[in-house]
C-alpha atoms as a PDB file:
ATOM      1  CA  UNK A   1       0.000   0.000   0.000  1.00  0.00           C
ATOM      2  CA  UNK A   2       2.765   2.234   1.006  1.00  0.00           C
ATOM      3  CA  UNK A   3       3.901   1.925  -3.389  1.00  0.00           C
ATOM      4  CA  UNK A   4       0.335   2.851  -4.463  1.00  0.00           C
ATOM      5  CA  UNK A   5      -0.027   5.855  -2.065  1.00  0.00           C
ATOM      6  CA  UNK A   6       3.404   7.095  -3.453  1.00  0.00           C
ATOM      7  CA  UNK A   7       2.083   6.471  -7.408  1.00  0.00           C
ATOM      8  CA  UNK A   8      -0.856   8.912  -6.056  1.00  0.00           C
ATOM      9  CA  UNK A   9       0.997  11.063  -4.643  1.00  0.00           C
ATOM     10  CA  UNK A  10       2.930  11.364  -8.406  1.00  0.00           C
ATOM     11  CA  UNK A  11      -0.724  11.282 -10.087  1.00  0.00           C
ATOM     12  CA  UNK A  12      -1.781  13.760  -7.992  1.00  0.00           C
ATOM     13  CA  UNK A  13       1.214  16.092  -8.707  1.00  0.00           C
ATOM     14  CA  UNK A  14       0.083  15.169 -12.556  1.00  0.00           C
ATOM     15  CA  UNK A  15      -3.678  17.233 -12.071  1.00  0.00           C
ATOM     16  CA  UNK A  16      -1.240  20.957 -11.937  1.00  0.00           C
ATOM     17  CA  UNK A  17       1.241  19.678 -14.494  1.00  0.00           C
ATOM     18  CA  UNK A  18      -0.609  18.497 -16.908  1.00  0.00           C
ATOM     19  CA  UNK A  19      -4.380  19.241 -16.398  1.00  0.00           C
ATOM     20  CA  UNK A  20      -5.393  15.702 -15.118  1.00  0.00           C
ATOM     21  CA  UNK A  21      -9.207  15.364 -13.313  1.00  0.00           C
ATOM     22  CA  UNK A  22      -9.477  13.884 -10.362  1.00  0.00           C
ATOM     23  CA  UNK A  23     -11.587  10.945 -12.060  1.00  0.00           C
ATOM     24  CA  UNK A  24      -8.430  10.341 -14.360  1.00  0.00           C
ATOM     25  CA  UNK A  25      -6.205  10.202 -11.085  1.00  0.00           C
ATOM     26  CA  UNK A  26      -8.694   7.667  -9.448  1.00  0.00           C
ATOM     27  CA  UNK A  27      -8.626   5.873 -12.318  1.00  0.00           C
ATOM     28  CA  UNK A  28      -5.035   5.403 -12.965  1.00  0.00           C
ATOM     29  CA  UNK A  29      -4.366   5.133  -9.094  1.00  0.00           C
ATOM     30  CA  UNK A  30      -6.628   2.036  -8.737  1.00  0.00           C
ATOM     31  CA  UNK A  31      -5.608   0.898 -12.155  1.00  0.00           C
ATOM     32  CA  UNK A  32      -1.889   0.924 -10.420  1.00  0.00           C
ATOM     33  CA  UNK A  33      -2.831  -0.823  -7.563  1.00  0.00           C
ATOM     34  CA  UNK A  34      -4.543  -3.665  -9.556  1.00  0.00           C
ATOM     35  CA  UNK A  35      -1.401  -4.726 -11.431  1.00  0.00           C
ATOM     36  CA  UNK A  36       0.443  -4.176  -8.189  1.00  0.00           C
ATOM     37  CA  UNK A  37      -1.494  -6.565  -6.352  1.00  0.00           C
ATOM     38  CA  UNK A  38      -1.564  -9.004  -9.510  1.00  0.00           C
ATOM     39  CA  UNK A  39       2.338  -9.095  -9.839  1.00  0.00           C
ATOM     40  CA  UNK A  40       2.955  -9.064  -6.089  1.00  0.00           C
ATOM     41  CA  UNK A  41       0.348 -12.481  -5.488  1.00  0.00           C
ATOM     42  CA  UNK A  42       1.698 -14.210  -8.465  1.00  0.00           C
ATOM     43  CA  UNK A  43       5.433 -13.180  -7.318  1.00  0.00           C
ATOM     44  CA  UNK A  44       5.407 -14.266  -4.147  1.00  0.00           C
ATOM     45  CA  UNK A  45       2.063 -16.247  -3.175  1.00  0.00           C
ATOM     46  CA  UNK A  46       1.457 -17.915  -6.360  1.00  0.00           C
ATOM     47  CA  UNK A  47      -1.252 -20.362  -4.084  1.00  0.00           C
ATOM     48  CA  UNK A  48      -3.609 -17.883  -2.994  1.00  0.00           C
ATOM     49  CA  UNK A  49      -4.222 -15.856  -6.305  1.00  0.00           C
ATOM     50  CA  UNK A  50      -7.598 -17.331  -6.628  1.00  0.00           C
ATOM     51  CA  UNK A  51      -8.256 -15.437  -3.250  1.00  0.00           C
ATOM     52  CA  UNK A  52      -6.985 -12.404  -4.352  1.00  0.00           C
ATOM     53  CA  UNK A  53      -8.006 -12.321  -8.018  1.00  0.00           C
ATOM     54  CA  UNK A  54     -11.047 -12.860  -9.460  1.00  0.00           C
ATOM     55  CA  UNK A  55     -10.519 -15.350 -13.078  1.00  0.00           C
ATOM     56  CA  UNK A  56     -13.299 -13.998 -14.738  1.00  0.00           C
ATOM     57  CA  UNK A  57     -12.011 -10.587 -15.376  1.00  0.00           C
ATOM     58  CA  UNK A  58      -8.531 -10.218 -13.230  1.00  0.00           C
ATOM     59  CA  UNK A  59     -10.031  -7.770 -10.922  1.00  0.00           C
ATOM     60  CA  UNK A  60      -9.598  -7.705  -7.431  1.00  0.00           C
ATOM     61  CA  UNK A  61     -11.685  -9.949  -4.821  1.00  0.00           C
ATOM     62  CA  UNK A  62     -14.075  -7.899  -2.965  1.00  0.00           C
ATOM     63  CA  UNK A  63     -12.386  -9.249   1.060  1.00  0.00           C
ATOM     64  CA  UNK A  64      -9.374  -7.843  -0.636  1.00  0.00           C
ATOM     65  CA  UNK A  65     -10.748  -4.114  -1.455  1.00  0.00           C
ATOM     66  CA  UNK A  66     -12.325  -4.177   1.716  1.00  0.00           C
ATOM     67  CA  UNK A  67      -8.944  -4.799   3.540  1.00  0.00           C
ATOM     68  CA  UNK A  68      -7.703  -2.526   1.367  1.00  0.00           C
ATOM     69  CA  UNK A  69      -9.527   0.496   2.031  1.00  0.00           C
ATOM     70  CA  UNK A  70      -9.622   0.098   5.504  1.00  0.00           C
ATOM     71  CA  UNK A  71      -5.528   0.509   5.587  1.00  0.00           C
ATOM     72  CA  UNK A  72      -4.336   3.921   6.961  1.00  0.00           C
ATOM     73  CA  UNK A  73      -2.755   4.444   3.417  1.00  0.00           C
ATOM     74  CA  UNK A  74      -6.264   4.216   1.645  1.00  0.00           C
ATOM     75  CA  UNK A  75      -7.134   6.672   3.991  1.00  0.00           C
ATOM     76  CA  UNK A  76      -4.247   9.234   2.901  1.00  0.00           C
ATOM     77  CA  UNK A  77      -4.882   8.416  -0.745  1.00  0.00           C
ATOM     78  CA  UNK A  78      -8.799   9.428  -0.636  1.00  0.00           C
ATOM     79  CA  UNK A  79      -7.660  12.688   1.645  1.00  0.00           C
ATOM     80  CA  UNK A  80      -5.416  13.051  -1.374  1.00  0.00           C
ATOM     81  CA  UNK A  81      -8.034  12.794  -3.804  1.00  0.00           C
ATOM     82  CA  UNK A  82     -10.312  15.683  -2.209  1.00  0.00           C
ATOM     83  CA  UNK A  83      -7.636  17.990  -1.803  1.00  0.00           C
ATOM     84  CA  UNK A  84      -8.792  20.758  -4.745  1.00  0.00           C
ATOM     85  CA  UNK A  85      -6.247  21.361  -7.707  1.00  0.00           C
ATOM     86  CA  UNK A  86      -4.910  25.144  -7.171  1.00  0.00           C
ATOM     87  CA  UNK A  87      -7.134  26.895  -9.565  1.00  0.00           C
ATOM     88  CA  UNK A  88     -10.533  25.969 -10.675  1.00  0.00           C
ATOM     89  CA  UNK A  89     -11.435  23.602  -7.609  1.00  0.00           C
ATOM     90  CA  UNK A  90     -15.198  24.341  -8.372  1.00  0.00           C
ATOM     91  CA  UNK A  91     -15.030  23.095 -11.644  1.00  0.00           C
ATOM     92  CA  UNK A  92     -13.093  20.286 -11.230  1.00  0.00           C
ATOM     93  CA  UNK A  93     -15.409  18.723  -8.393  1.00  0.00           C
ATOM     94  CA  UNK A  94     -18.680  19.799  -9.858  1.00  0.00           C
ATOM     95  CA  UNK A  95     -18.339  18.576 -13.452  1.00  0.00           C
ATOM     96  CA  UNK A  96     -16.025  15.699 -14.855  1.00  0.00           C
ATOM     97  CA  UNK A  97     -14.431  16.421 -17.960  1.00  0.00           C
ATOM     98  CA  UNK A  98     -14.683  14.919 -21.211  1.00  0.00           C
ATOM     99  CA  UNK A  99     -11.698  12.518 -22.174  1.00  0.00           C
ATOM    100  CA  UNK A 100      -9.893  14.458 -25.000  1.00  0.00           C
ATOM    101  CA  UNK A 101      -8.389  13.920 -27.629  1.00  0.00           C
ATOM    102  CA  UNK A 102      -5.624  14.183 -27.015  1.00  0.00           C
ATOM    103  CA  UNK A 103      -5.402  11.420 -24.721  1.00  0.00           C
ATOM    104  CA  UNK A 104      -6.496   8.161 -27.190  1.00  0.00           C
ATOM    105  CA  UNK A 105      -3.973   6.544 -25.477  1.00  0.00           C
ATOM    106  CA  UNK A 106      -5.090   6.491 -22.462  1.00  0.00           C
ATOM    107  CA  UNK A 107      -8.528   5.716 -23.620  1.00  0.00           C
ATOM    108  CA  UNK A 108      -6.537   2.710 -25.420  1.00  0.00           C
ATOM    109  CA  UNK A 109      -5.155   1.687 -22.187  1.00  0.00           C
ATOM    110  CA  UNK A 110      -8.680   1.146 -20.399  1.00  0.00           C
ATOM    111  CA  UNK A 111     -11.191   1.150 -22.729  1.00  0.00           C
ATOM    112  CA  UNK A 112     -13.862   0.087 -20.296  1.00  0.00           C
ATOM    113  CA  UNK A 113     -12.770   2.008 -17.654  1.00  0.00           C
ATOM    114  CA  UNK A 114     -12.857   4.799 -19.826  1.00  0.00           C
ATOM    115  CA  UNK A 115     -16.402   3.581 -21.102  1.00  0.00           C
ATOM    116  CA  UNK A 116     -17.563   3.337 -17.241  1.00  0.00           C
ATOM    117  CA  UNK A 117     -16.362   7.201 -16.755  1.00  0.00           C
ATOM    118  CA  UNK A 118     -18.054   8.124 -19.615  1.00  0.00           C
ATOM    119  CA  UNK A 119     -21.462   6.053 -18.495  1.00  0.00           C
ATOM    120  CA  UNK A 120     -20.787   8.095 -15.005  1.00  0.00           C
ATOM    121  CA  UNK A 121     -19.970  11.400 -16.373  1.00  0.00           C
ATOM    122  CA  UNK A 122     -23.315  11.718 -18.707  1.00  0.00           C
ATOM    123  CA  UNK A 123     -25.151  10.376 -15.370  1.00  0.00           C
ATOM    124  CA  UNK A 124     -23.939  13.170 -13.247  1.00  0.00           C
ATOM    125  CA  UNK A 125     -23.952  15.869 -15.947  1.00  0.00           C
ATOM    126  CA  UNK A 126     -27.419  14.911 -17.393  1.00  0.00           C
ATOM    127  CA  UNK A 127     -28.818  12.447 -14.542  1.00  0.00           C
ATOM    128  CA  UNK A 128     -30.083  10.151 -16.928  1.00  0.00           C
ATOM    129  CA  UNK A 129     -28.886   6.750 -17.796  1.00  0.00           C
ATOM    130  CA  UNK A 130     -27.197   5.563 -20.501  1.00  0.00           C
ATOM    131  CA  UNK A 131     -26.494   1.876 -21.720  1.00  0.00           C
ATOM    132  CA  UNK A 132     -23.173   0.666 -23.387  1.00  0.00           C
ATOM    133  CA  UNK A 133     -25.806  -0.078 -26.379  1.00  0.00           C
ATOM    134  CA  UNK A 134     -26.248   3.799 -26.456  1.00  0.00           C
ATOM    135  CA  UNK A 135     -22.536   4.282 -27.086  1.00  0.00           C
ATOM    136  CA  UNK A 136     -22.288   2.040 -30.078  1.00  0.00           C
ATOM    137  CA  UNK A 137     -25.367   3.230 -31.782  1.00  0.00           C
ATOM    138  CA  UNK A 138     -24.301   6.488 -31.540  1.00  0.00           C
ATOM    139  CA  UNK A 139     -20.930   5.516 -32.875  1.00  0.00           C
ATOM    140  CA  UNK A 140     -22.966   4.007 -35.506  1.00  0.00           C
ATOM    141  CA  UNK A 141     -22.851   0.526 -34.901  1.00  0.00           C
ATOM    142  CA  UNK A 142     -26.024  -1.705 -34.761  1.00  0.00           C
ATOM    143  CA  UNK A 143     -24.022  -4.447 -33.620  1.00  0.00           C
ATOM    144  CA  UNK A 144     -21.929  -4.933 -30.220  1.00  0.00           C
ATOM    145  CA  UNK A 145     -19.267  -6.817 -31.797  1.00  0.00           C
ATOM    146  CA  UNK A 146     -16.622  -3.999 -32.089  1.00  0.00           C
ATOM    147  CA  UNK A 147     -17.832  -1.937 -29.401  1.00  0.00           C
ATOM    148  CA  UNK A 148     -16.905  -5.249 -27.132  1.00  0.00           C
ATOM    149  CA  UNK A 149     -13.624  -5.950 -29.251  1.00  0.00           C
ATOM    150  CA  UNK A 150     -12.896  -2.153 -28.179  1.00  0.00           C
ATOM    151  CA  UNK A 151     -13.516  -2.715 -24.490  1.00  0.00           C
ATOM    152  CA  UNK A 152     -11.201  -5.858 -24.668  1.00  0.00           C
ATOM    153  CA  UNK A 153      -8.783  -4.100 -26.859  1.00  0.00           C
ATOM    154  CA  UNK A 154      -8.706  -6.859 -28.788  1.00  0.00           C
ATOM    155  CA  UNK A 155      -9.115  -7.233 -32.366  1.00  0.00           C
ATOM    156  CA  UNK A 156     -10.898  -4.090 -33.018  1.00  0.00           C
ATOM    157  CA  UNK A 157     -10.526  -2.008 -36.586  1.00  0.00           C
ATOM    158  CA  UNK A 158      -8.965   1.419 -35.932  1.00  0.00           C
ATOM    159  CA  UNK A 159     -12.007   3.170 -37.594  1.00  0.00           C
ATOM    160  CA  UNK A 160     -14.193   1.669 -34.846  1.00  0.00           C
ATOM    161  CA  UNK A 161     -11.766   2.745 -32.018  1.00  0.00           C
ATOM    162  CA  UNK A 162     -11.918   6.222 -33.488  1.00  0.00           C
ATOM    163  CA  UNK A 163     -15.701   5.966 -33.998  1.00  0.00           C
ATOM    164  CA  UNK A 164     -16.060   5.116 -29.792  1.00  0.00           C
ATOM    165  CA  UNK A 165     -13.465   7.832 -28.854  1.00  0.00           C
ATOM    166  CA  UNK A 166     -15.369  10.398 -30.611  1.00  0.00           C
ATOM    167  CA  UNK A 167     -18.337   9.504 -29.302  1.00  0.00           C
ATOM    168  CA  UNK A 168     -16.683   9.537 -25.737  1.00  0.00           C
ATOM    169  CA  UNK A 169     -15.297  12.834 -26.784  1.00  0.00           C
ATOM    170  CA  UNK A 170     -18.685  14.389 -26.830  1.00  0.00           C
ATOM    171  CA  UNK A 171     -20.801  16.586 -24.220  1.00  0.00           C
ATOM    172  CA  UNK A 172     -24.406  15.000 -23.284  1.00  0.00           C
ATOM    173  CA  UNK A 173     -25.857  17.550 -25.459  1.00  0.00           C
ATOM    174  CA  UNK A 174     -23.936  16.322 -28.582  1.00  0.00           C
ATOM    175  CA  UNK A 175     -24.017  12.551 -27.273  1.00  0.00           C
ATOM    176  CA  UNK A 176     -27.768  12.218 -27.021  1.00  0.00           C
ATOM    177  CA  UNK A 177     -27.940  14.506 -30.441  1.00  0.00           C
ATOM    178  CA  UNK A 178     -25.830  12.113 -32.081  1.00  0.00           C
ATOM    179  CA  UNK A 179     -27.915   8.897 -30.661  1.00  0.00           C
ATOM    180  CA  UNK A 180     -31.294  10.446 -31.480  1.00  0.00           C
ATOM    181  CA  UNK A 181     -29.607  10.850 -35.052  1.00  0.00           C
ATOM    182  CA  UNK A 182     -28.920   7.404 -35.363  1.00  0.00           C
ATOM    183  CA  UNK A 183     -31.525   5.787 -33.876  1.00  0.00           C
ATOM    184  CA  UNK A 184     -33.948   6.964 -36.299  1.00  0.00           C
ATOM    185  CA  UNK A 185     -32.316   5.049 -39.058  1.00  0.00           C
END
């Protein structure tokens, strides 16, 4: 724990530097710890990995997020996480901001964790819910098949990853503008 709260620390010093939101250092932070905990269990307690990680999807076991947000470190990384960015604190906790472009890579990185911020980020702009069928109808798709290629970041065509990071790229006005616009077809 003491190695993630010192790659948040370094994330956090990212929001000033280079414009990060606080959802982007959440995400990367617990990202972090993930692959931590995966390469530590499989390093040293090869055994017990089926009690720390789940096979289905390689995230963590529930016991173990519960023991891990009850450690004293946890604690300094959330206190770290409401501590408002120098200038524009109002902004930055009242409305998420849209992934940009300029960052398809991290978009590439987690595609469904960047799908799940999206999902979140219309909710608490708009308060209405949106499906991951939403996204890929607006991107144009009437299939699921790349959309779920591009969440696995496997196999998916480049035009279809650039179709879903547009779409991710847009406010809620333009998203539900652009799904009204293709659902009528």
């Amino acid at each position: 724990m003491r190695i993630f709260l010192a790659f948040a620390k370094e994330a956090c010093a990212l929001r000033t530097g280079r414009n990060w939101t606080i959802e982007r250092v959440q995400r990367e932070s617990e990202e972090f710890l993930r692959q931590l905990t995966i390469k530590v269990v499989f390093a040293k307690f090869p055994g017990l990995d089926q009690h720390w990680i789940s096979n289905i999807n390689g995230s963590l076991s529930s016991d173990v997020k519960r023991k891990f947000e009850r450690s004293p470190e946890w604690k300094s990384y959330e206190d770290l996480l409401e501590t408002p960015k120098t200038e524009s604190t109002s902004r930055a906790k009242s409305a998420p901001e849209p992934i940009r472009n300029s960052e398809p890579r991290s978009i590439l990185a987690q595609p469904r964790a960047a799908v799940d911020a999206f999902i979140a980020r219309i909710r608490e702009k708009t308060g209405r819910e949106i499906t991951r069928k939403d996204i890929y109808t607006a991107a144009g798709y009437k299939d699921r098949t790349q959309f779920e290629r591009f969440q696995s970041g496997k196999r998916c065509t480049n035009a279809a990853k650039e179709n879903f990071i547009r779409v991710m790229n847009l406010d809620p006005t333009g998203f539900f503008r652009e799904l009204e616009k293709k659902k009528r077809y």
